[in-house]
C-alpha atoms as a PDB file:
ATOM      1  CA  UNK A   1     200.824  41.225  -8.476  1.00  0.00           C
ATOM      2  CA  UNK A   2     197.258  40.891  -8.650  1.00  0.00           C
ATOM      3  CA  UNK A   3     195.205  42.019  -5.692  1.00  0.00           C
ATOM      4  CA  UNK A   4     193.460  39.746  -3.434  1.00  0.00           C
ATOM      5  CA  UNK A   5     190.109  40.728  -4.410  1.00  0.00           C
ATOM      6  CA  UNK A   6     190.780  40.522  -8.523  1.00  0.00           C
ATOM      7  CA  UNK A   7     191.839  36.584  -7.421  1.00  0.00           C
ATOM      8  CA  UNK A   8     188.533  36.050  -5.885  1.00  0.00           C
ATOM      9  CA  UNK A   9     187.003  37.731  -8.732  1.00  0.00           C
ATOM     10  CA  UNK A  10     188.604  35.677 -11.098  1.00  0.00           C
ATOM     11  CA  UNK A  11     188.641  32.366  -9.194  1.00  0.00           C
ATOM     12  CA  UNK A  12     187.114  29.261 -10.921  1.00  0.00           C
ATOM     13  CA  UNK A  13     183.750  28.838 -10.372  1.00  0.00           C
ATOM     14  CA  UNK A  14     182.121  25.499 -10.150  1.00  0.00           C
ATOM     15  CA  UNK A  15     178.675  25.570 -11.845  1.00  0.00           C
ATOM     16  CA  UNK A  16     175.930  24.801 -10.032  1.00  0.00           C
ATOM     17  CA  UNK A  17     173.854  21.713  -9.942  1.00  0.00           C
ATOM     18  CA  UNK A  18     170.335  21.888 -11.892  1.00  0.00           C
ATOM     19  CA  UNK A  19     167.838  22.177  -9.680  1.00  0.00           C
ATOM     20  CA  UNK A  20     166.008  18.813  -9.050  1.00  0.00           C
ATOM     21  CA  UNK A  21     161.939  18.219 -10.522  1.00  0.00           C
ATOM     22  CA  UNK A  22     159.564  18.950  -8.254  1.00  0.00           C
ATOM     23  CA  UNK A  23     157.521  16.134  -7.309  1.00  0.00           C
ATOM     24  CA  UNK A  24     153.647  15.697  -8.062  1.00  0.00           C
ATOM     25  CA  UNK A  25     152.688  17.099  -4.426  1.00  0.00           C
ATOM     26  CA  UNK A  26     155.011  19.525  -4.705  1.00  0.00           C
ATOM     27  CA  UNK A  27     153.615  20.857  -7.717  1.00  0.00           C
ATOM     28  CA  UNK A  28     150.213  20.629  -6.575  1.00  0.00           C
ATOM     29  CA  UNK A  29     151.320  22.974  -2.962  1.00  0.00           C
ATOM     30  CA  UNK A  30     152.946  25.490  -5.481  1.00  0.00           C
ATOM     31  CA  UNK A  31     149.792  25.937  -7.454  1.00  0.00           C
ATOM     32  CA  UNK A  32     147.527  26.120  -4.471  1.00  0.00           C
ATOM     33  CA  UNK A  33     150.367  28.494  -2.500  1.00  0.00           C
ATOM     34  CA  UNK A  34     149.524  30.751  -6.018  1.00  0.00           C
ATOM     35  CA  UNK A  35     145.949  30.342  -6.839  1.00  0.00           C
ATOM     36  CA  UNK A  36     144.469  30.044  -3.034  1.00  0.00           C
ATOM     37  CA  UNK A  37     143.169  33.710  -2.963  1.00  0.00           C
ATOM     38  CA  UNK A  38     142.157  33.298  -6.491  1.00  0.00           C
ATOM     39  CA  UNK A  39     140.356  30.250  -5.441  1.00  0.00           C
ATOM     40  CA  UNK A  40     138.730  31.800  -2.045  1.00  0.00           C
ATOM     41  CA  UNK A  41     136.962  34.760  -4.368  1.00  0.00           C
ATOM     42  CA  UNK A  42     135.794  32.602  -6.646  1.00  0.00           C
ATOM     43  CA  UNK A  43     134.411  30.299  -3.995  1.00  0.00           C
ATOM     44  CA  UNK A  44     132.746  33.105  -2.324  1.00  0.00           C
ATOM     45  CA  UNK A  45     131.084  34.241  -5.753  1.00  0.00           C
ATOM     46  CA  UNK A  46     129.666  31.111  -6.363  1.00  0.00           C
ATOM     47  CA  UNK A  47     128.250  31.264  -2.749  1.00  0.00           C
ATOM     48  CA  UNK A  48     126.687  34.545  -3.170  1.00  0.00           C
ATOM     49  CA  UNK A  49     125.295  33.067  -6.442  1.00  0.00           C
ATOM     50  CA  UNK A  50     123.702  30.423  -5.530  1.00  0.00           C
ATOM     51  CA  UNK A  51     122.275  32.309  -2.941  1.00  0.00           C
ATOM     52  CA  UNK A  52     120.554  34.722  -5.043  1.00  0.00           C
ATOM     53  CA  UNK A  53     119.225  32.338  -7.246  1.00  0.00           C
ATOM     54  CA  UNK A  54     118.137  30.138  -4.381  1.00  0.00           C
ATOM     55  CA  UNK A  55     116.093  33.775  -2.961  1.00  0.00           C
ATOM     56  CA  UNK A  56     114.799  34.517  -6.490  1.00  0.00           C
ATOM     57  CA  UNK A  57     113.117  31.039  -6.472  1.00  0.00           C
ATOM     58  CA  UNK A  58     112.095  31.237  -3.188  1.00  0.00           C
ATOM     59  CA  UNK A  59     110.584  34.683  -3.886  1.00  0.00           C
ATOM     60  CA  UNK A  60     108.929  33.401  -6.959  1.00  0.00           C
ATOM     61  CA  UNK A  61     107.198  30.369  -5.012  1.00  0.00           C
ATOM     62  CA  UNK A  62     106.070  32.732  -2.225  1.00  0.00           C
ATOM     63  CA  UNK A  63     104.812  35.482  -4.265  1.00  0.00           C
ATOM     64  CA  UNK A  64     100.844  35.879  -4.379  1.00  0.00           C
ATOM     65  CA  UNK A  65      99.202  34.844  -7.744  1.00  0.00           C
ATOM     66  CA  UNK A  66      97.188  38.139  -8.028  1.00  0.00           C
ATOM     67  CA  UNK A  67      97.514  40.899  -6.065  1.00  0.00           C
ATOM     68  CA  UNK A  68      94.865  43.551  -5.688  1.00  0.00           C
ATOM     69  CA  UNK A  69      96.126  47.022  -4.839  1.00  0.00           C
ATOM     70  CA  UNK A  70      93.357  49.103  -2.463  1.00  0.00           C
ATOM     71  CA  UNK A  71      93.612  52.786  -2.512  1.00  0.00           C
ATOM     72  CA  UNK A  72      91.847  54.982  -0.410  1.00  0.00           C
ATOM     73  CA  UNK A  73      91.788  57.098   2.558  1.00  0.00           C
ATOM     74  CA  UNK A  74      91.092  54.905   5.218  1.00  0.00           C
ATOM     75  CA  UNK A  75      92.417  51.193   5.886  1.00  0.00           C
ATOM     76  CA  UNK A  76      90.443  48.451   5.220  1.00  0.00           C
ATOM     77  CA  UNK A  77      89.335  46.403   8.525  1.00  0.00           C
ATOM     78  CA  UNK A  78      90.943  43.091   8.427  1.00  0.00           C
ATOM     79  CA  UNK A  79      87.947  40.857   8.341  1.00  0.00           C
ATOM     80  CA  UNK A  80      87.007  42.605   5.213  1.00  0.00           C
ATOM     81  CA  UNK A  81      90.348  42.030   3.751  1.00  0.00           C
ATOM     82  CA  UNK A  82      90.239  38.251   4.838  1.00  0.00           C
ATOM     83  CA  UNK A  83      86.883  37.790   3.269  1.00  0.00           C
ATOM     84  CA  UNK A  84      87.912  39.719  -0.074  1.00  0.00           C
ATOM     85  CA  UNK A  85      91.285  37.577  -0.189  1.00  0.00           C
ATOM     86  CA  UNK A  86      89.442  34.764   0.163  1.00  0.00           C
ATOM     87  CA  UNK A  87      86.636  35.105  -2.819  1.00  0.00           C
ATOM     88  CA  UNK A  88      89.215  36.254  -5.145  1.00  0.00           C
ATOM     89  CA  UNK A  89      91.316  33.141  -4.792  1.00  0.00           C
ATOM     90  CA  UNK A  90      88.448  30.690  -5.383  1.00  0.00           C
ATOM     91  CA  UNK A  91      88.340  32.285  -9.127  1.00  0.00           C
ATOM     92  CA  UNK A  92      92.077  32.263  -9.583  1.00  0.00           C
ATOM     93  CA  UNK A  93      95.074  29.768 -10.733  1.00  0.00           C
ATOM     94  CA  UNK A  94      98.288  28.570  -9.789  1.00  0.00           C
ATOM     95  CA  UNK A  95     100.874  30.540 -11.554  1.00  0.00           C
ATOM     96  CA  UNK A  96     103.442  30.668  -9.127  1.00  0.00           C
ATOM     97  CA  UNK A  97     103.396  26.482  -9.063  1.00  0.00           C
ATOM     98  CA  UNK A  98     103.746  26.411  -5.525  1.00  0.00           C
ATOM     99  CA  UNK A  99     100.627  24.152  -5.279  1.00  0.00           C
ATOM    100  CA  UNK A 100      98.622  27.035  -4.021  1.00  0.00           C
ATOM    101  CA  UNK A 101      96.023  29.760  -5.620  1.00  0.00           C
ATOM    102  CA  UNK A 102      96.704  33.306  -3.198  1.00  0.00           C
ATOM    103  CA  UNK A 103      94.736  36.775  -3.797  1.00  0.00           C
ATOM    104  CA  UNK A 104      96.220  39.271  -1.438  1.00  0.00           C
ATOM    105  CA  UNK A 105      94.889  43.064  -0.806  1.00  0.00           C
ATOM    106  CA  UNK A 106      97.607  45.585  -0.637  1.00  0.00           C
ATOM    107  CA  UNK A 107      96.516  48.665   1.540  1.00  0.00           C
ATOM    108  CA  UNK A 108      98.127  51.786   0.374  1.00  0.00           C
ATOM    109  CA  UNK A 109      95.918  54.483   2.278  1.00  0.00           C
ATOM    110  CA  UNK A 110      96.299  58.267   1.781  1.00  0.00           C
ATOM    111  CA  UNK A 111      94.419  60.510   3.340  1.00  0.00           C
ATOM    112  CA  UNK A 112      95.485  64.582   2.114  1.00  0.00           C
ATOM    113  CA  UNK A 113      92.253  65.884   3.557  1.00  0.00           C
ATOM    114  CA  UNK A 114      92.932  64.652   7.054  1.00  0.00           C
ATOM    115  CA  UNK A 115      96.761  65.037   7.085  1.00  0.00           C
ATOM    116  CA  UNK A 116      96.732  68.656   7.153  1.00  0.00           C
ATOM    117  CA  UNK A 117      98.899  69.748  10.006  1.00  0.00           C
ATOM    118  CA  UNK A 118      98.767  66.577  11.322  1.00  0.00           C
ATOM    119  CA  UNK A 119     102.711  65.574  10.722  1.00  0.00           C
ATOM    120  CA  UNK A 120     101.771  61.763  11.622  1.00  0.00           C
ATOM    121  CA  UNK A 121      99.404  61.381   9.024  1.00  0.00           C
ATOM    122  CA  UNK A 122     101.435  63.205   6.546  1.00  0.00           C
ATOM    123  CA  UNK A 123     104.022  60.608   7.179  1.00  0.00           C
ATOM    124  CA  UNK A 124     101.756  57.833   6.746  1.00  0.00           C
ATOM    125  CA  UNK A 125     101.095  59.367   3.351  1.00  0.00           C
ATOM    126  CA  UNK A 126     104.277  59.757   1.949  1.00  0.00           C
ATOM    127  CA  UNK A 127     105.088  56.013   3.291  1.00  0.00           C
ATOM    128  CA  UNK A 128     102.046  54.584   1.124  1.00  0.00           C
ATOM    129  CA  UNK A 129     102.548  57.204  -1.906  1.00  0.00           C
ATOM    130  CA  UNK A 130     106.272  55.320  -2.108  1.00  0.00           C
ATOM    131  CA  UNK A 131     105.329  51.996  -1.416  1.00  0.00           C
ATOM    132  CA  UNK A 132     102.427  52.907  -4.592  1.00  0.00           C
ATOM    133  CA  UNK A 133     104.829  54.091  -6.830  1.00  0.00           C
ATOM    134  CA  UNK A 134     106.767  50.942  -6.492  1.00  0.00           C
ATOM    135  CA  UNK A 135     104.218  48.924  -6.893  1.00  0.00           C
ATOM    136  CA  UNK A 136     103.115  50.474 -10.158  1.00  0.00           C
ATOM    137  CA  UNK A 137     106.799  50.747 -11.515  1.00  0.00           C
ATOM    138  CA  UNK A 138     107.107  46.881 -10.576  1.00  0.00           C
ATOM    139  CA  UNK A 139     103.529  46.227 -12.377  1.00  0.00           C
ATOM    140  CA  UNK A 140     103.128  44.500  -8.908  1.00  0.00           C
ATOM    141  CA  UNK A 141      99.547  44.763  -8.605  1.00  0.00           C
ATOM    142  CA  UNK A 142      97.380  44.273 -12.174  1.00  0.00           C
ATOM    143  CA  UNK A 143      93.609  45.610 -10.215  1.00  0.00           C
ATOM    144  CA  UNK A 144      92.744  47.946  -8.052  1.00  0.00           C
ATOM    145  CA  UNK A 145      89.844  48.562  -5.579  1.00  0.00           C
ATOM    146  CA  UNK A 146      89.464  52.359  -5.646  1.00  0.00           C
ATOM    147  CA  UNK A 147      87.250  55.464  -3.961  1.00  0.00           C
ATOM    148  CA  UNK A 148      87.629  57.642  -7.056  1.00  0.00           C
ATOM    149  CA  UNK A 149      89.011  55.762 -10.353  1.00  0.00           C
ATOM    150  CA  UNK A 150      88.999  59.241 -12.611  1.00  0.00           C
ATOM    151  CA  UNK A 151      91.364  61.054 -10.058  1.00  0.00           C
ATOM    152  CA  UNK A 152      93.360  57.777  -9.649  1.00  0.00           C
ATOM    153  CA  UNK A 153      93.686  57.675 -13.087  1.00  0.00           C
ATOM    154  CA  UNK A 154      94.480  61.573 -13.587  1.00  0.00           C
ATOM    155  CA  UNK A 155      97.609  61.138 -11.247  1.00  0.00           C
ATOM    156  CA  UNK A 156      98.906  58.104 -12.797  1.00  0.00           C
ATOM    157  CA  UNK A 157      97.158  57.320 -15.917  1.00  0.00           C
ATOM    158  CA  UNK A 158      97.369  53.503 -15.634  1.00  0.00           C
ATOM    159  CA  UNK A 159      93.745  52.167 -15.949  1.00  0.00           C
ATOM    160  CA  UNK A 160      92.222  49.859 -18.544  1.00  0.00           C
ATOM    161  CA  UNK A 161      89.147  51.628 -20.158  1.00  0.00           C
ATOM    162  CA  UNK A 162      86.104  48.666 -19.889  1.00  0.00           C
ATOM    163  CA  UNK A 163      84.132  47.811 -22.542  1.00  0.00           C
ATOM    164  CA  UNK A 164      81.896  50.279 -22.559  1.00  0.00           C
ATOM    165  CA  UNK A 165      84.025  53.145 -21.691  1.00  0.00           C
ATOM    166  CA  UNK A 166      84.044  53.396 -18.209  1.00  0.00           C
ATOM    167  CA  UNK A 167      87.326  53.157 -16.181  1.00  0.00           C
ATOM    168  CA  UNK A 168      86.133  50.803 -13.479  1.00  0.00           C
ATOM    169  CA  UNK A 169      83.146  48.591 -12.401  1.00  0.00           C
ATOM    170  CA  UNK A 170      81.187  49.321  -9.084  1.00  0.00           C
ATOM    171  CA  UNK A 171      82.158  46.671  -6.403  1.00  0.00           C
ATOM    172  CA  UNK A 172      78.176  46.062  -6.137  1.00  0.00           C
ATOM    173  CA  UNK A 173      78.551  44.520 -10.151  1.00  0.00           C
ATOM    174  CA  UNK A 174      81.721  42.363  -9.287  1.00  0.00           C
ATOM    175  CA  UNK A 175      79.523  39.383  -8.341  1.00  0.00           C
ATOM    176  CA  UNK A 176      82.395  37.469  -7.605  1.00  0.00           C
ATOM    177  CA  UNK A 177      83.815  39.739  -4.361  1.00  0.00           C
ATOM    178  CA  UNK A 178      80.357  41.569  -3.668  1.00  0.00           C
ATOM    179  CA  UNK A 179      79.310  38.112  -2.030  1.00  0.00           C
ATOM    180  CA  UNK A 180      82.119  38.373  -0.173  1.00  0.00           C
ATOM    181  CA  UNK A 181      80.595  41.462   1.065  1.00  0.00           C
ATOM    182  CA  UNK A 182      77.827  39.498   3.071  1.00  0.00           C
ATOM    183  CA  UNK A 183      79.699  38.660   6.440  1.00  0.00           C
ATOM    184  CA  UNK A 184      80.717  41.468   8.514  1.00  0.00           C
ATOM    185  CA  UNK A 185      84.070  42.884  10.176  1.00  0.00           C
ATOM    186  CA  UNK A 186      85.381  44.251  14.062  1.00  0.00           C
ATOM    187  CA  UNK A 187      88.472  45.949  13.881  1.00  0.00           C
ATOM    188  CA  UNK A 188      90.152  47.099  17.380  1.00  0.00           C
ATOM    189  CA  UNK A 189      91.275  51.119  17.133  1.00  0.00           C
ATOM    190  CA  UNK A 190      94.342  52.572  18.199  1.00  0.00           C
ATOM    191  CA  UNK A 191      91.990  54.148  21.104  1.00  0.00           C
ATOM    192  CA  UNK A 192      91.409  50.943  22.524  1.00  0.00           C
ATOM    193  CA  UNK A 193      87.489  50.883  21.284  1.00  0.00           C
ATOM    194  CA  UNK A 194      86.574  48.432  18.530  1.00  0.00           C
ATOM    195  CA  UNK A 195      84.800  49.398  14.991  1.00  0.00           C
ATOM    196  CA  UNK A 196      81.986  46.951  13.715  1.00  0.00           C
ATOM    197  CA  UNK A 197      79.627  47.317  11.008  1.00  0.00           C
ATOM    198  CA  UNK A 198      78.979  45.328   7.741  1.00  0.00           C
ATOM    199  CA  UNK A 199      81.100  44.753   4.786  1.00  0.00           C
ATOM    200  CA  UNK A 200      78.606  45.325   2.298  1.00  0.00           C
ATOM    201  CA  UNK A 201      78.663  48.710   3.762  1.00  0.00           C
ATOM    202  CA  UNK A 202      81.979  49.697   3.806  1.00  0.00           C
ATOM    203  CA  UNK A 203      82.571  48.072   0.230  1.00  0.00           C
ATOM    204  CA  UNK A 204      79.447  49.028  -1.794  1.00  0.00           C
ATOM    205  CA  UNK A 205      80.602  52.850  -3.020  1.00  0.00           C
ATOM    206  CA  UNK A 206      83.699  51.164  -4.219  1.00  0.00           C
ATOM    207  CA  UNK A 207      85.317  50.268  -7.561  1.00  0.00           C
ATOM    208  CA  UNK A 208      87.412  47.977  -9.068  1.00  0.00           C
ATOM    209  CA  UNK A 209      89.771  48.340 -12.216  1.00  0.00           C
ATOM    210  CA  UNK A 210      92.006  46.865 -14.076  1.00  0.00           C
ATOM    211  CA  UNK A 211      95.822  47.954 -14.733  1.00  0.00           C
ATOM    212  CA  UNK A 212      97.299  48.504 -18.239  1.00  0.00           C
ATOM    213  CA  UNK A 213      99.724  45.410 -18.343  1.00  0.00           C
ATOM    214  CA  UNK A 214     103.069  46.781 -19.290  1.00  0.00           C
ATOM    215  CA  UNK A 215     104.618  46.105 -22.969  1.00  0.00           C
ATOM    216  CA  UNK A 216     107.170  43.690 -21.533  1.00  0.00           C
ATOM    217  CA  UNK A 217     104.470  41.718 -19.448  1.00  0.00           C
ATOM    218  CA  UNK A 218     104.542  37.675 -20.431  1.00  0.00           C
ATOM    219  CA  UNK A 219     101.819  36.754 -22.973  1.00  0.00           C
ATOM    220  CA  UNK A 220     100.886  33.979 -19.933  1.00  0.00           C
ATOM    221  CA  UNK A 221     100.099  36.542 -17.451  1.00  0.00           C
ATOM    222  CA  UNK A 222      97.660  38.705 -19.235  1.00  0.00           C
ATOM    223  CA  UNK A 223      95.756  35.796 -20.432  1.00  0.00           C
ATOM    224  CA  UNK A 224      95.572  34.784 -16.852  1.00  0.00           C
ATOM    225  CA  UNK A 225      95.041  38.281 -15.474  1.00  0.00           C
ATOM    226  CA  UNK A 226      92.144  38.439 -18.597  1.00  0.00           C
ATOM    227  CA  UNK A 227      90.585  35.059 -17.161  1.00  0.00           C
ATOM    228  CA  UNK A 228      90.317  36.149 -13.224  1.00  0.00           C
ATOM    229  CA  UNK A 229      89.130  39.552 -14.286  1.00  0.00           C
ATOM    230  CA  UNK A 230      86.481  37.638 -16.511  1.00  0.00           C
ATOM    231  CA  UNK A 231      85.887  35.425 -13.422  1.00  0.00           C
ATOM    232  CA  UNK A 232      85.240  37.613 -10.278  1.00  0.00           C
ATOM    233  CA  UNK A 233      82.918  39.910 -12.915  1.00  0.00           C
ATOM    234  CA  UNK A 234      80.568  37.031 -13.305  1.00  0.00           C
ATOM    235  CA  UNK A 235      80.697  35.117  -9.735  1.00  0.00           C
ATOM    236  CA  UNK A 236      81.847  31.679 -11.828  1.00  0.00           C
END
């Protein structure tokens, strides 16, 4: 006699019914119950890419249309710099097409001589010298307004030889800034005492030179960096 268990084993079976369709919103709750995380990255992609775009543009519109880089061992006041900013944009164009023509100076000051054993200035130093070097990696500034052009040029070999052989012009033959030069500056110290004096005097021993534009620079740029530089050289 057959066990118990072999019965059940054996006993009939009825099949089982198909399982019924699943209904439009049905379907629709099983995708989204599958893709939702799938969806929520993607979502957050496109976020974080229109986002960067939307910076890059923004970046692009805000960005100055020529930048001059000054390097040298003191700061420049900033009347001087106002003055400067101003007589280079009046020779420049829009190529950012934000509607506006900007010249800014960038003040990257070292000072070796005076920032021996003094660890605040030696900080200062290495601040500017890494806030240089990314500006000439970047190709961020395309002139520069410089104390000594041959040792600025020995250290990072960057300068445009002129014409006639020289690296740089005196500031006194770059008619379009030296009559920027006329008005005068007052610039309050960290002492608490204020600095005055003229601009023409603080800017005459200067220089100013232009920056080898880098192989992959747009054929637009340097023709517009060639214009300004033409420009400020001859005060029209």
């Amino acid at each position: 006699m057959a066990s118990e268990y072999i019965k059940y084993q054996l006993r009939d079976m009825e099949p089982e019914e198909p399982p019924k369709p699943l209904t439009e919103k049905e379907k629709r709750k099983n995708w989204f119950d599958y893709h939702k995380w799938h969806l929520l990255i993607g979502l957050i992609l496109l976020v974080i890419g229109v986002d960067l775009i939307r910076s890059i543009y923004v970046s692009a519109q805000s960005a100055p249309d020529y930048q001059i880089a000054w390097v040298g061992s003191y700061k420049l006041p900033g009347d001087t710099v106002e003055a400067l900013e101003s007589a280079a944009s009046a020779f420049g164009e829009d190529l950012n097409g934000n509607g506006e023509v900007t010249a800014v100076i960038a003040q990257y000051v070292i000072n070796t001589e005076d920032a021996q054993g003094n660890e605040a200035l030696a900080g200062n130093n290495t601040a500017s010298e890494i806030k240089l070097m990314g500006d000439l990696e970047g190709s961020v500034s395309a002139f520069f307004l410089l104390e000594d052009p041959e040792t600025f040029n020995e250290h990072y070999d960057i300068l445009m030889p002129l014409e006639d052989g020289r690296l740089a012009l005196p500031f006194t033959e770059v008619s379009g800034l030296s009559g920027a030069a006329a008005g005068s500056y007052e610039e309050l110290l960290l002492n608490g005492e204020t600095a005055s004096g003229e601009n023409a005097e603080l800017l005459e021993g200067l220089y100013l030179a232009r920056r080898i534009p880098r192989d992959n620079a747009k054929e637009e740029d340097v023709k517009a960096w060639d214009a300004f530089w033409n420009k400020i050289k001859k005060g029209s």
